[in-house]
N, C-alpha and C. Protein backbone atom coordinates (compact mmCIF):
# COMPACT_ATOMS: atom_id res chain seq x y z
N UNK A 1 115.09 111.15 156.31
CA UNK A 1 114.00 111.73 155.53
C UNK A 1 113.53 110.72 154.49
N UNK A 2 112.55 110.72 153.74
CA UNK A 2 111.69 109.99 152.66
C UNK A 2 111.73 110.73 151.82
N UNK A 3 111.68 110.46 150.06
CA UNK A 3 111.35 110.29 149.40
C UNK A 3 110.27 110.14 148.39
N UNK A 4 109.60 110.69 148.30
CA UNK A 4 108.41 110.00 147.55
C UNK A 4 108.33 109.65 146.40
N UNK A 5 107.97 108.49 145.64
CA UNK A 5 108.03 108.12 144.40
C UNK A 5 106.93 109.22 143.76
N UNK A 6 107.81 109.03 142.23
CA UNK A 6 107.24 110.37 141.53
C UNK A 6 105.61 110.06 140.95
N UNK A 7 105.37 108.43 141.06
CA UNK A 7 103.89 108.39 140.98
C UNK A 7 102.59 107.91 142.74
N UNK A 8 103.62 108.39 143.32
CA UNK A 8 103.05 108.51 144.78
C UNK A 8 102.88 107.01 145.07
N UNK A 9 103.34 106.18 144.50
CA UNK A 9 102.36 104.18 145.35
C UNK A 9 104.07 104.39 146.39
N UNK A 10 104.75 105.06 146.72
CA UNK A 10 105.53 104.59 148.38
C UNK A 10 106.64 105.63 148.40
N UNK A 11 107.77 105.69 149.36
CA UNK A 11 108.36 106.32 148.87
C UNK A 11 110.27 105.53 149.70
N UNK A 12 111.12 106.15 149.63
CA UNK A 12 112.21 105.66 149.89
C UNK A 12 112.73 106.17 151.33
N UNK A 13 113.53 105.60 152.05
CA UNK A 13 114.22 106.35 152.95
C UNK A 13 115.56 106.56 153.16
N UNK A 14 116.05 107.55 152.90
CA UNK A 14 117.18 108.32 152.94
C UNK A 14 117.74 109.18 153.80
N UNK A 15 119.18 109.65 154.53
CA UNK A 15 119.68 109.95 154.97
C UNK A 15 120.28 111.45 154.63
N UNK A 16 119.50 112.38 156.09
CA UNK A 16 119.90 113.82 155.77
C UNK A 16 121.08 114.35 155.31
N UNK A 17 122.22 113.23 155.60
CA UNK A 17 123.55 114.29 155.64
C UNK A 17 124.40 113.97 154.10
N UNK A 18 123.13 113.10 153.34
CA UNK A 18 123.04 113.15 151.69
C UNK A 18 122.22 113.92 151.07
N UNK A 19 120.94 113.93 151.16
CA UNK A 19 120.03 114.32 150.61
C UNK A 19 119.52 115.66 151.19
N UNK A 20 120.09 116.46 152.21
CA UNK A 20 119.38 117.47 152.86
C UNK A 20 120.73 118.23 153.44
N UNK A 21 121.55 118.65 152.67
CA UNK A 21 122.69 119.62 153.18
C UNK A 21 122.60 120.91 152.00
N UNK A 22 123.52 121.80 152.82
CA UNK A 22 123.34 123.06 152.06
C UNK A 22 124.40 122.97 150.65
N UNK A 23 123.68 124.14 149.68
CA UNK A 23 124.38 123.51 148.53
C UNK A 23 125.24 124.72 148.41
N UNK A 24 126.93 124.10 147.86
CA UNK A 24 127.54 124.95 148.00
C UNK A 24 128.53 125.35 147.00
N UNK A 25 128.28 126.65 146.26
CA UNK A 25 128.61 126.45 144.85
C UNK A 25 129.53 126.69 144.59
N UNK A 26 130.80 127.55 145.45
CA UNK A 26 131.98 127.19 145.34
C UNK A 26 132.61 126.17 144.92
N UNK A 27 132.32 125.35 146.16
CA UNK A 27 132.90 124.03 145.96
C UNK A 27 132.30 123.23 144.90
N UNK A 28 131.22 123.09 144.20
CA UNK A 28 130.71 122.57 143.17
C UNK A 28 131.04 123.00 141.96
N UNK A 29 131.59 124.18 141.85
CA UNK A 29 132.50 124.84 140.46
C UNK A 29 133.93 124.01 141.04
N UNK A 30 134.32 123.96 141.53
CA UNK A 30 135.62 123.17 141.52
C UNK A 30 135.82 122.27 141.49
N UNK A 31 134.78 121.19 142.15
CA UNK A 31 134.82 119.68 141.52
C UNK A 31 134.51 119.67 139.79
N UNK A 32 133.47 120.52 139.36
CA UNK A 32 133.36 120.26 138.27
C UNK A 32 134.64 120.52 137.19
N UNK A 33 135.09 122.40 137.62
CA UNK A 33 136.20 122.31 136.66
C UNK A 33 137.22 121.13 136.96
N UNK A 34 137.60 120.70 138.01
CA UNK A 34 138.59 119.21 138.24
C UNK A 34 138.06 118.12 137.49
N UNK A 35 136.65 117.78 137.31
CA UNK A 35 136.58 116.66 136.63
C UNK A 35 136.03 117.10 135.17
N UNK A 36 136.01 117.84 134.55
CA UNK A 36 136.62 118.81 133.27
C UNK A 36 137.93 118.53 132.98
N UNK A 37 138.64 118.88 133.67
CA UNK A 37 140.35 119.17 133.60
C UNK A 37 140.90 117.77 133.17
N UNK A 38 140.02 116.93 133.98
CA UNK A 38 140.81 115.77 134.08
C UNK A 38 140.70 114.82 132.52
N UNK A 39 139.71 115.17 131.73
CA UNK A 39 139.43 114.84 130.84
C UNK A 39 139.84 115.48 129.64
N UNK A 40 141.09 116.27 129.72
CA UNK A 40 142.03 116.93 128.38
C UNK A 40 143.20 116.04 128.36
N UNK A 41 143.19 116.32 127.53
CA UNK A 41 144.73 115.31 126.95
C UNK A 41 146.08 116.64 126.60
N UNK A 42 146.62 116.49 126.65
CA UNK A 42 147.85 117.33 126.09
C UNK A 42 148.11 116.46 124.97
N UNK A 43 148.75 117.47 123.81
CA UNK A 43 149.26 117.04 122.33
C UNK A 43 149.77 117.79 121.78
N UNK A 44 150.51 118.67 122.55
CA UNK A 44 151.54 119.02 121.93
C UNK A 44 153.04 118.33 122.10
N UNK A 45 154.08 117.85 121.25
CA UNK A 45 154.78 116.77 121.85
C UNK A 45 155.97 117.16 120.97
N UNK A 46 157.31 117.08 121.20
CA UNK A 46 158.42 117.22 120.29
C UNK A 46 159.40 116.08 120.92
N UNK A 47 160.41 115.76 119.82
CA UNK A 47 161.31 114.74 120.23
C UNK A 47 162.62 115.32 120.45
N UNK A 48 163.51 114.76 121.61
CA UNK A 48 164.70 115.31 121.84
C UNK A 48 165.78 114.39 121.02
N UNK A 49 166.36 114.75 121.21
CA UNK A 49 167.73 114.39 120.57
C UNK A 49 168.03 112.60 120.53
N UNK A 50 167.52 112.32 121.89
CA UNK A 50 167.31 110.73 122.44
C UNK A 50 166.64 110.28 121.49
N UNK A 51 165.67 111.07 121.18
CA UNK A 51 164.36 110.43 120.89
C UNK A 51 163.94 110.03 119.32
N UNK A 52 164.79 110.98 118.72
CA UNK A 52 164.69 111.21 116.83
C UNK A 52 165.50 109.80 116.62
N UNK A 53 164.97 108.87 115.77
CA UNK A 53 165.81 107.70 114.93
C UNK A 53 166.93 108.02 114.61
N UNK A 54 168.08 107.25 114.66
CA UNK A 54 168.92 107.28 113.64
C UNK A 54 169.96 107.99 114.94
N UNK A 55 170.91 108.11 113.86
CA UNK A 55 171.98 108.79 114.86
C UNK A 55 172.90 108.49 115.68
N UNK A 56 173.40 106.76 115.84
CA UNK A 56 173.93 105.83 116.42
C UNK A 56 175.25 106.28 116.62
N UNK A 57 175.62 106.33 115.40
CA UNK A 57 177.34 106.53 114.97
C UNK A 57 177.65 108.09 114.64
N UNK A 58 179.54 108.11 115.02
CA UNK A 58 179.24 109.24 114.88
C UNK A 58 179.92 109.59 113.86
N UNK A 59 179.18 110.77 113.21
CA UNK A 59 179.36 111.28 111.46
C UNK A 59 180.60 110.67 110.91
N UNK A 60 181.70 111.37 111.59
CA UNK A 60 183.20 111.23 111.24
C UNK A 60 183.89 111.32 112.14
N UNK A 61 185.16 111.22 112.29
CA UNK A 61 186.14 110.82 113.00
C UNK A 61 186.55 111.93 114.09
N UNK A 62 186.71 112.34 115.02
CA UNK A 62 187.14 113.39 116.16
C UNK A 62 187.93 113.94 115.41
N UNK A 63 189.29 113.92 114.81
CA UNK A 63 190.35 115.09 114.53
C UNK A 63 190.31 114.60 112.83
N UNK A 64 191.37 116.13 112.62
CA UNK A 64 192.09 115.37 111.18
C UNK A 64 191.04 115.38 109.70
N UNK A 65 189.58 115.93 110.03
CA UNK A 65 189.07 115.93 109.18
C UNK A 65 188.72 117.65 109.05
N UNK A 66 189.14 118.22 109.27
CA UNK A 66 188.54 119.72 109.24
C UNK A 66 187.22 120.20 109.55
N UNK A 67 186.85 119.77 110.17
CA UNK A 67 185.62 119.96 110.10
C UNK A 67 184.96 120.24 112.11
N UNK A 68 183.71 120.55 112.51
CA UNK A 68 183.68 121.05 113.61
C UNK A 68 183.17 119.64 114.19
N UNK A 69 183.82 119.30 115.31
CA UNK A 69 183.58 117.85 115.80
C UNK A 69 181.92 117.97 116.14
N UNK A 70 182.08 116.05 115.59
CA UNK A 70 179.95 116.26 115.82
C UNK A 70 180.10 114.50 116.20
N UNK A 71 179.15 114.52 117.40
CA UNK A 71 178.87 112.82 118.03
C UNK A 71 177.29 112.28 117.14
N UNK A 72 176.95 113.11 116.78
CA UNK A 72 175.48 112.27 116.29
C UNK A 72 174.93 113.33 115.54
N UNK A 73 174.39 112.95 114.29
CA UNK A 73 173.54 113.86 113.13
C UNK A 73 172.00 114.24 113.73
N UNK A 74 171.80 113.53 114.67
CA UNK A 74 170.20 114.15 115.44
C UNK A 74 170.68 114.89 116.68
N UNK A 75 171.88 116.00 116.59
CA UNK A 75 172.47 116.84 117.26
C UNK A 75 171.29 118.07 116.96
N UNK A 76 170.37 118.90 118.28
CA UNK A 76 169.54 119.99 117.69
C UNK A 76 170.28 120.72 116.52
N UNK A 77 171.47 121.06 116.27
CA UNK A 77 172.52 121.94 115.46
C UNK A 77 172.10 121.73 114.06
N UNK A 78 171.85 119.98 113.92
CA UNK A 78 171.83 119.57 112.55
C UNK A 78 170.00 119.72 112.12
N UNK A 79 169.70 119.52 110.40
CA UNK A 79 168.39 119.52 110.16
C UNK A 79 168.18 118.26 110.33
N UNK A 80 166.97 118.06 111.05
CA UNK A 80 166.27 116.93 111.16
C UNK A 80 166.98 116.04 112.46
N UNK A 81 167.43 117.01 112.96
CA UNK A 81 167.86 116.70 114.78
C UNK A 81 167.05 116.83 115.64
N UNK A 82 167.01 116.20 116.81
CA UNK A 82 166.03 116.49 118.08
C UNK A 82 165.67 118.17 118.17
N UNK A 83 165.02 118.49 119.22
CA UNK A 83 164.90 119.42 119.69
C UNK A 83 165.53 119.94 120.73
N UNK A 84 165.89 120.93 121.31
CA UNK A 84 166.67 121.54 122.56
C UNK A 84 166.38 120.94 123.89
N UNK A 85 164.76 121.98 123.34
CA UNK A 85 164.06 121.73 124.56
C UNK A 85 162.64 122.00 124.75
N UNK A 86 162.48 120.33 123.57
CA UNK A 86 161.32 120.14 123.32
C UNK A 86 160.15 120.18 124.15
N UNK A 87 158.70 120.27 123.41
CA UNK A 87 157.82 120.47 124.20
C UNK A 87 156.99 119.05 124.48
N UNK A 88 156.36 118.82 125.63
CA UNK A 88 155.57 117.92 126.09
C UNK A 88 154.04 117.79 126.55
N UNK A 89 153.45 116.75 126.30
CA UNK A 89 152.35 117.16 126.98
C UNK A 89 151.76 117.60 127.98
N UNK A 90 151.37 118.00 128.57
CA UNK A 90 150.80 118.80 130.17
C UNK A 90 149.83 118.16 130.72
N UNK A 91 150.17 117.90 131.48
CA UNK A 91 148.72 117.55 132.10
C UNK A 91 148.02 118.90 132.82
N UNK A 92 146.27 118.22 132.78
CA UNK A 92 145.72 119.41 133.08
C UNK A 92 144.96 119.35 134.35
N UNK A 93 145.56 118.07 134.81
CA UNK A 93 144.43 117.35 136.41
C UNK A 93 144.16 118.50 137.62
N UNK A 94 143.32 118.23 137.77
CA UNK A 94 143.64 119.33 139.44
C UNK A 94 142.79 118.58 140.14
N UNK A 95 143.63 118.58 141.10
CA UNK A 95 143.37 117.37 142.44
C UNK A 95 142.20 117.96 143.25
N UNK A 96 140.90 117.17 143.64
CA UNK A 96 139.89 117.01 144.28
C UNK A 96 139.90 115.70 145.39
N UNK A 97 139.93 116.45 146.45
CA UNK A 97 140.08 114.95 147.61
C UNK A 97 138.93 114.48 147.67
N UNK A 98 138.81 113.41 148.47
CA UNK A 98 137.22 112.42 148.23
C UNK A 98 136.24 113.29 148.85
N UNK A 99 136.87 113.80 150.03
CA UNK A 99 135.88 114.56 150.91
C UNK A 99 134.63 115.54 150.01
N UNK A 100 135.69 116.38 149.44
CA UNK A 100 134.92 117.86 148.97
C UNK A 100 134.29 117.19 147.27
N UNK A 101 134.83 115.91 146.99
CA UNK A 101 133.86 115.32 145.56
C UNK A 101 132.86 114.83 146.54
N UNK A 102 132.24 114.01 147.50
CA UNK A 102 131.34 113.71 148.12
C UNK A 102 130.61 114.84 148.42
N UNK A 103 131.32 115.95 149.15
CA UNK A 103 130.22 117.05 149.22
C UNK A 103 129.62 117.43 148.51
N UNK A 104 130.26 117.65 147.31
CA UNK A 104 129.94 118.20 146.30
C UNK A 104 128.26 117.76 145.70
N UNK A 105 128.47 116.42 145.40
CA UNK A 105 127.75 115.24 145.15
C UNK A 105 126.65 115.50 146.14
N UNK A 106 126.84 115.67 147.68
CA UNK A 106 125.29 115.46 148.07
C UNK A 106 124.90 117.37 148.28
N UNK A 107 125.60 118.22 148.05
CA UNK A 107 124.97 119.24 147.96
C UNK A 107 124.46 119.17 146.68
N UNK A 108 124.83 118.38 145.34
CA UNK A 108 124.28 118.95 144.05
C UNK A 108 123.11 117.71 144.68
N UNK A 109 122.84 116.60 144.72
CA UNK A 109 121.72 115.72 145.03
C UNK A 109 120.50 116.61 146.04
N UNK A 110 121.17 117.09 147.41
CA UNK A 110 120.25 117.85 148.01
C UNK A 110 119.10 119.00 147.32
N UNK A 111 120.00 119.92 146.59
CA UNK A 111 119.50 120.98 146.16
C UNK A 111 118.51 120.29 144.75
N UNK A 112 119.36 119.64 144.14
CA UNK A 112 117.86 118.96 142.54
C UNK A 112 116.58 118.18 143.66
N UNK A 113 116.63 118.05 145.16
CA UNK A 113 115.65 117.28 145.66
C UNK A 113 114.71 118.93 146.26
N UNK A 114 115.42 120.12 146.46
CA UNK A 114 115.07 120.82 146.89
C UNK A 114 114.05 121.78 145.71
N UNK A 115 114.49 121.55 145.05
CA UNK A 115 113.71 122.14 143.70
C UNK A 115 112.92 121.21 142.92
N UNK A 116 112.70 119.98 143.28
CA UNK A 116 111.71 119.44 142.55
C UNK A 116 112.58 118.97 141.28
N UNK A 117 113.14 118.76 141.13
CA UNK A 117 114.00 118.29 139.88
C UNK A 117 114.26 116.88 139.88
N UNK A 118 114.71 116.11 141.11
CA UNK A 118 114.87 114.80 141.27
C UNK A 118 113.79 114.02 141.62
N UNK A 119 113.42 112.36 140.99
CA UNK A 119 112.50 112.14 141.39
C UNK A 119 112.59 110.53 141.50
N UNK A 120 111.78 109.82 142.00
CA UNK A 120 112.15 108.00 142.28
C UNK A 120 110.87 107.49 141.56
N UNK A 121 111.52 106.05 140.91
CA UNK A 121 110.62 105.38 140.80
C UNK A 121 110.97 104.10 141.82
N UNK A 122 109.79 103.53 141.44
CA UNK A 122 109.91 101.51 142.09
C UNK A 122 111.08 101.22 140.97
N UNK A 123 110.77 101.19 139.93
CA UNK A 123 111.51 100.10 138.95
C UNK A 123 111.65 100.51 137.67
N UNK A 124 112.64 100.57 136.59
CA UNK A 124 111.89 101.03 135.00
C UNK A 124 111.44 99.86 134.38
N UNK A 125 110.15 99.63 134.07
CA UNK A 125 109.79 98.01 133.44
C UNK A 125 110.42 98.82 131.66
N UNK A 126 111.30 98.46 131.56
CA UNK A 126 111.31 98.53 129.87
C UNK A 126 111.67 97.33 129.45
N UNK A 127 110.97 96.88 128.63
CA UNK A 127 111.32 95.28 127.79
C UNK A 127 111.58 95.38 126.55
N UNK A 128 111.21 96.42 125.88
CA UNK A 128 110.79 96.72 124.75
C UNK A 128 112.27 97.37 124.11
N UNK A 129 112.92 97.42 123.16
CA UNK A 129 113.83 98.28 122.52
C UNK A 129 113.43 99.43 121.70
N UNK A 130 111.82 99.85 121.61
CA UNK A 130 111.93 100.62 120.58
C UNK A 130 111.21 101.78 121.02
N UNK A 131 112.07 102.34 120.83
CA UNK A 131 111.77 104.14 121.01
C UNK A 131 110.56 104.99 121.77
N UNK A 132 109.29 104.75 120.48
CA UNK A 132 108.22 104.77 120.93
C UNK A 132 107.53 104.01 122.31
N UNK A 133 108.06 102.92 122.34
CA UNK A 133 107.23 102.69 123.37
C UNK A 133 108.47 103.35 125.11
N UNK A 134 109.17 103.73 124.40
CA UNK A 134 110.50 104.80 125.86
C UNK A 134 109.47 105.57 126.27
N UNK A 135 108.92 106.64 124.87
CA UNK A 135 108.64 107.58 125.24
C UNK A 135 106.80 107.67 126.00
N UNK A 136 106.33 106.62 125.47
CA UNK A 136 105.30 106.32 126.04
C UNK A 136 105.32 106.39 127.60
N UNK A 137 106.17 105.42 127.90
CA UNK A 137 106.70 105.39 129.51
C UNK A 137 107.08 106.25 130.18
N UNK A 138 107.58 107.06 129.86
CA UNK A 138 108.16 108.74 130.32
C UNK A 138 107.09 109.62 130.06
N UNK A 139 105.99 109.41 128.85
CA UNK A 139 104.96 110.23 129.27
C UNK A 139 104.13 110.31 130.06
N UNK A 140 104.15 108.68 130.54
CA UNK A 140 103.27 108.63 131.41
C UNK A 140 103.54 108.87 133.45
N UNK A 141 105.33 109.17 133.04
CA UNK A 141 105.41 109.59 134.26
C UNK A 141 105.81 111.25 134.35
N UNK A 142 105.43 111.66 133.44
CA UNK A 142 105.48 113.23 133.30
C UNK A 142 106.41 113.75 132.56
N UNK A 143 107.60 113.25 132.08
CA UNK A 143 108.65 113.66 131.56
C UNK A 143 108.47 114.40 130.36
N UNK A 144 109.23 114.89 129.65
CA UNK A 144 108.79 115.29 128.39
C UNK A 144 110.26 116.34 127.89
N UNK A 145 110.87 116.82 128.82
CA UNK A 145 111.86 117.34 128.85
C UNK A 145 113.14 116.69 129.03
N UNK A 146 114.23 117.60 129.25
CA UNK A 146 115.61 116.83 129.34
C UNK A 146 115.76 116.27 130.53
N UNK A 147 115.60 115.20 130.77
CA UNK A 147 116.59 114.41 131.86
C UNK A 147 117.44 113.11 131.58
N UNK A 148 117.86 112.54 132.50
CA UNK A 148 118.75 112.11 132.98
C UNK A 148 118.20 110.88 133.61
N UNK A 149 118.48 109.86 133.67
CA UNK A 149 117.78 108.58 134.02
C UNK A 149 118.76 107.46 134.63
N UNK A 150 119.15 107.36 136.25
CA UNK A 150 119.93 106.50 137.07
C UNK A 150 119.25 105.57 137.26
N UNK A 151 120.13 104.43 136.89
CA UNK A 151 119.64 102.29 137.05
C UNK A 151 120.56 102.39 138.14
N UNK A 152 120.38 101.17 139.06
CA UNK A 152 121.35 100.38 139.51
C UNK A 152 122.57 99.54 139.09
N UNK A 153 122.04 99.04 138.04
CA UNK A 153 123.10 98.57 137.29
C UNK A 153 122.27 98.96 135.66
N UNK A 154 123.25 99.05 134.98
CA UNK A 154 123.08 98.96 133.18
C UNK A 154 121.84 98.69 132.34
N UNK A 155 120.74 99.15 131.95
CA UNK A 155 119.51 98.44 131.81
C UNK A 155 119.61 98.29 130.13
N UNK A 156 119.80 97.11 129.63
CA UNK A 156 120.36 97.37 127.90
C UNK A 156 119.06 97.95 127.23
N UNK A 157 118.10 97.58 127.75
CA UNK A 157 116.96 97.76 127.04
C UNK A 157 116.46 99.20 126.83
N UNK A 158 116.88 100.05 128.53
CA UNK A 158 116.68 100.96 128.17
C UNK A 158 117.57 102.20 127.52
N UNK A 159 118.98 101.30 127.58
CA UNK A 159 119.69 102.40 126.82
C UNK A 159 119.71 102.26 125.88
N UNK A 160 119.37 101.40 124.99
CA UNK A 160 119.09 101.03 123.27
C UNK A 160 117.56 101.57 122.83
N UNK A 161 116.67 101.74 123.40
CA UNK A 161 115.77 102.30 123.39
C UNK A 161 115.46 103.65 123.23
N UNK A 162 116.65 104.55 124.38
CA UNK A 162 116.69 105.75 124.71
C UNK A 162 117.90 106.82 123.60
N UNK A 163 118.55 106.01 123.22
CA UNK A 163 119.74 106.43 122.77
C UNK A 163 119.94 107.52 121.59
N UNK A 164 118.40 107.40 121.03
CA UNK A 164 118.68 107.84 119.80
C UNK A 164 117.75 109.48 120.12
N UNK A 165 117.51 109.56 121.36
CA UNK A 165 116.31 110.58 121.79
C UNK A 165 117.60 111.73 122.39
N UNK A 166 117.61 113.21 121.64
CA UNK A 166 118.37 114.41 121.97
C UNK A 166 117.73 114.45 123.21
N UNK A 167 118.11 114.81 124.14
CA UNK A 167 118.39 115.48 125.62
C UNK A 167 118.06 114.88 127.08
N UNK A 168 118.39 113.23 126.42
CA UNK A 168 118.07 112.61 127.25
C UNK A 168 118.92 111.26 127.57
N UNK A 169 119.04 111.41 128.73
CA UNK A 169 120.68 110.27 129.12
C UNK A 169 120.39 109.20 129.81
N UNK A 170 121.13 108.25 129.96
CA UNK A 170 120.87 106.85 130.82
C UNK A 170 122.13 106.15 131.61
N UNK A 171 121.78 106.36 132.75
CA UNK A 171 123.31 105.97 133.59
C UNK A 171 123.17 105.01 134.48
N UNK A 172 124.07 104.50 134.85
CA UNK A 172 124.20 103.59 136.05
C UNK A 172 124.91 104.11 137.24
N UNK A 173 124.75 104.04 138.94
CA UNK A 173 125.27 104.79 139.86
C UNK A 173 126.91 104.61 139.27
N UNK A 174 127.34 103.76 139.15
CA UNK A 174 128.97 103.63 138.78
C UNK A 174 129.61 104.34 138.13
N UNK A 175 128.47 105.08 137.31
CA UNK A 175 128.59 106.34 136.11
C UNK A 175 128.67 107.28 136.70
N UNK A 176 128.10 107.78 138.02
CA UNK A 176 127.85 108.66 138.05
C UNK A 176 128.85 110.35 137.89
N UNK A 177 128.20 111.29 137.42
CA UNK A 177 129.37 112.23 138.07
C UNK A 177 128.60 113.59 138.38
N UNK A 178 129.68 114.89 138.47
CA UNK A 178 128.77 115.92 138.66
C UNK A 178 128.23 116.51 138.04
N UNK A 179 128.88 116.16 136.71
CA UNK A 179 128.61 117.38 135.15
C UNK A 179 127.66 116.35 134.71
N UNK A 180 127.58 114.88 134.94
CA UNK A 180 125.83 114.25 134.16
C UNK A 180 125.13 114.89 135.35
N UNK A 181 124.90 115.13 136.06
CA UNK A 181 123.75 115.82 137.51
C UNK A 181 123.14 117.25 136.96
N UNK A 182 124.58 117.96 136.76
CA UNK A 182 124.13 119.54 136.25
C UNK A 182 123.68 120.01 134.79
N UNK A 183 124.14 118.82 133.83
CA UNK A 183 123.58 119.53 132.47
C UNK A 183 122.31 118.83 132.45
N UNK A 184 121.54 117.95 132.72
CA UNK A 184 120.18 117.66 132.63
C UNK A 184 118.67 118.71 133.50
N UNK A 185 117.98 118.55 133.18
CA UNK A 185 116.86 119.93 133.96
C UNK A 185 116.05 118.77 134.97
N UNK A 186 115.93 117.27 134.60
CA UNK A 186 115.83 116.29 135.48
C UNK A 186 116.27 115.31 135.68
N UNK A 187 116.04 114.62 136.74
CA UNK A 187 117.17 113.79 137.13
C UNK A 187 115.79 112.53 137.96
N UNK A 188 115.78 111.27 137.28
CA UNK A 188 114.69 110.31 137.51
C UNK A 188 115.58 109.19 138.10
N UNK A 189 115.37 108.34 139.25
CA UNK A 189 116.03 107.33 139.68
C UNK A 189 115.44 106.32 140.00
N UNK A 190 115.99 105.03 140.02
CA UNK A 190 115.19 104.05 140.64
C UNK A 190 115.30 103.91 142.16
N UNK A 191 114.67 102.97 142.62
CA UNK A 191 114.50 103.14 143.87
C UNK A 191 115.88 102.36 144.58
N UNK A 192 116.51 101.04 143.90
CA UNK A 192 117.91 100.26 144.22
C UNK A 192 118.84 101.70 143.79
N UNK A 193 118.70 102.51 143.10
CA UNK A 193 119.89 103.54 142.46
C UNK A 193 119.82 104.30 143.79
N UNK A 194 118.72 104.90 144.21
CA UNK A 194 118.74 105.53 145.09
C UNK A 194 119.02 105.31 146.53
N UNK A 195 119.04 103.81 147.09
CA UNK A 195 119.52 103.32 147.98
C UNK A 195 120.88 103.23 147.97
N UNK A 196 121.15 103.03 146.80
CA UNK A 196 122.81 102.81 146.48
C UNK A 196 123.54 104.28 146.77
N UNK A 197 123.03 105.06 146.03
CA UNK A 197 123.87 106.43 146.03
C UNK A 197 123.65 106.83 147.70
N UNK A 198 122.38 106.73 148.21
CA UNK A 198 122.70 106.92 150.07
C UNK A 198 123.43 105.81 150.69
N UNK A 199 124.13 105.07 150.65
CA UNK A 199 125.10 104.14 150.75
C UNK A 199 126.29 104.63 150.72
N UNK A 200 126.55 105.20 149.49
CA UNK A 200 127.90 105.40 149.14
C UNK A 200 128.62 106.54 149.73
N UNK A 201 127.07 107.66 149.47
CA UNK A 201 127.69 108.97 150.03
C UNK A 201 127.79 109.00 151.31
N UNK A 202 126.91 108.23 152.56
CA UNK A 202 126.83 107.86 153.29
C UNK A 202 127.95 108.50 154.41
């Protein structure tokens, strides 16, 4: 299938079993909560007995002193001893195989092409770093709302340009994921980005 650039001078050609599959939202809530998940940290953390400083030698002598035999003062028993059975961090990953993240990926790509949401250019000419003239350029290709903006590779100009503008993002395919796809309302690409991502998903 083709493409058409979003100011009509050509358009791209792309491959149905990326850009034209059914979208399936099961599986697209689960890649997302997985790559959610994967991005918590655990912090809750306690030290065991091993783990607390100090504590080498032991207090006093095995017999003969009256007292209840003790091998180390960072014994949980004592204050300022390890813990029993301390707590650790968790991980919170949940495993997504390549398969069903690829699906995922060209059902969420299919469906933003199916609704008019995704769109191609030739090239972004930005030379400029300053703001005003971003938004000039995006007005003149219709934008005006929140999207989302895929390079081929890194464009400094336009992410120093863009950066300081609320609801509007700048990525490179290498970036890509599913949660930058779904929180934007559009999604603008170049025409190398878009060859690339039918490549990959391929």
């Amino acid at each position: 299938m083709n493409i058409n650039f979003k100011d009509d001078s050509g358009n791209v050609s792309v491959s149905d079993d990326v850009f034209d599959v059914a979208f399936n939202e099961p599986l697209v809530h689960q890649v997302v909560i997985s790559y959610l998940a994967s991005g918590r940290m655990g912090t809750k953390a306690q030290k065991t007995r091993s783990e607390v400083s100090g504590g080498g030698r032991k207090p006093w002598k095995q017999k003969g002193s009256g007292r209840a035999r003790a091998g180390t003062i960072r014994s949980p028993l004592w204050r300022g001893g390890g813990v029993a059975f301390a707590a650790k961090p968790r991980a919170f990953t949940k495993k997504v195989n390549r398969k069903m993240y690829r699906s995922a990926l060209c059902g969420i790509f299919s469906e933003l092409l199916r609704q008019k949401r995704l769109h191609v250019v030739e090239d972004f000419k930005i030379t400029s770093l300053k703001t005003k003239d971003f938004i000039s350029n995006m007005d003149m290709l219709g934008l005006k709302n929140s999207f989302l903006i895929i390079t081929d590779s890194l464009n400094e100009h336009l992410f120093l340009a863009s950066r300081n503008i609320p609801g509007i993002g700048v990525i490179d395919v290498e970036g890509l994921t599913p949660v930058s796809l779904l929180q934007y309302e559009e999604i603008i690409a170049d025409k190398m980005a878009i060859e690339k991502i039918n490549g990959w998903l391929s």
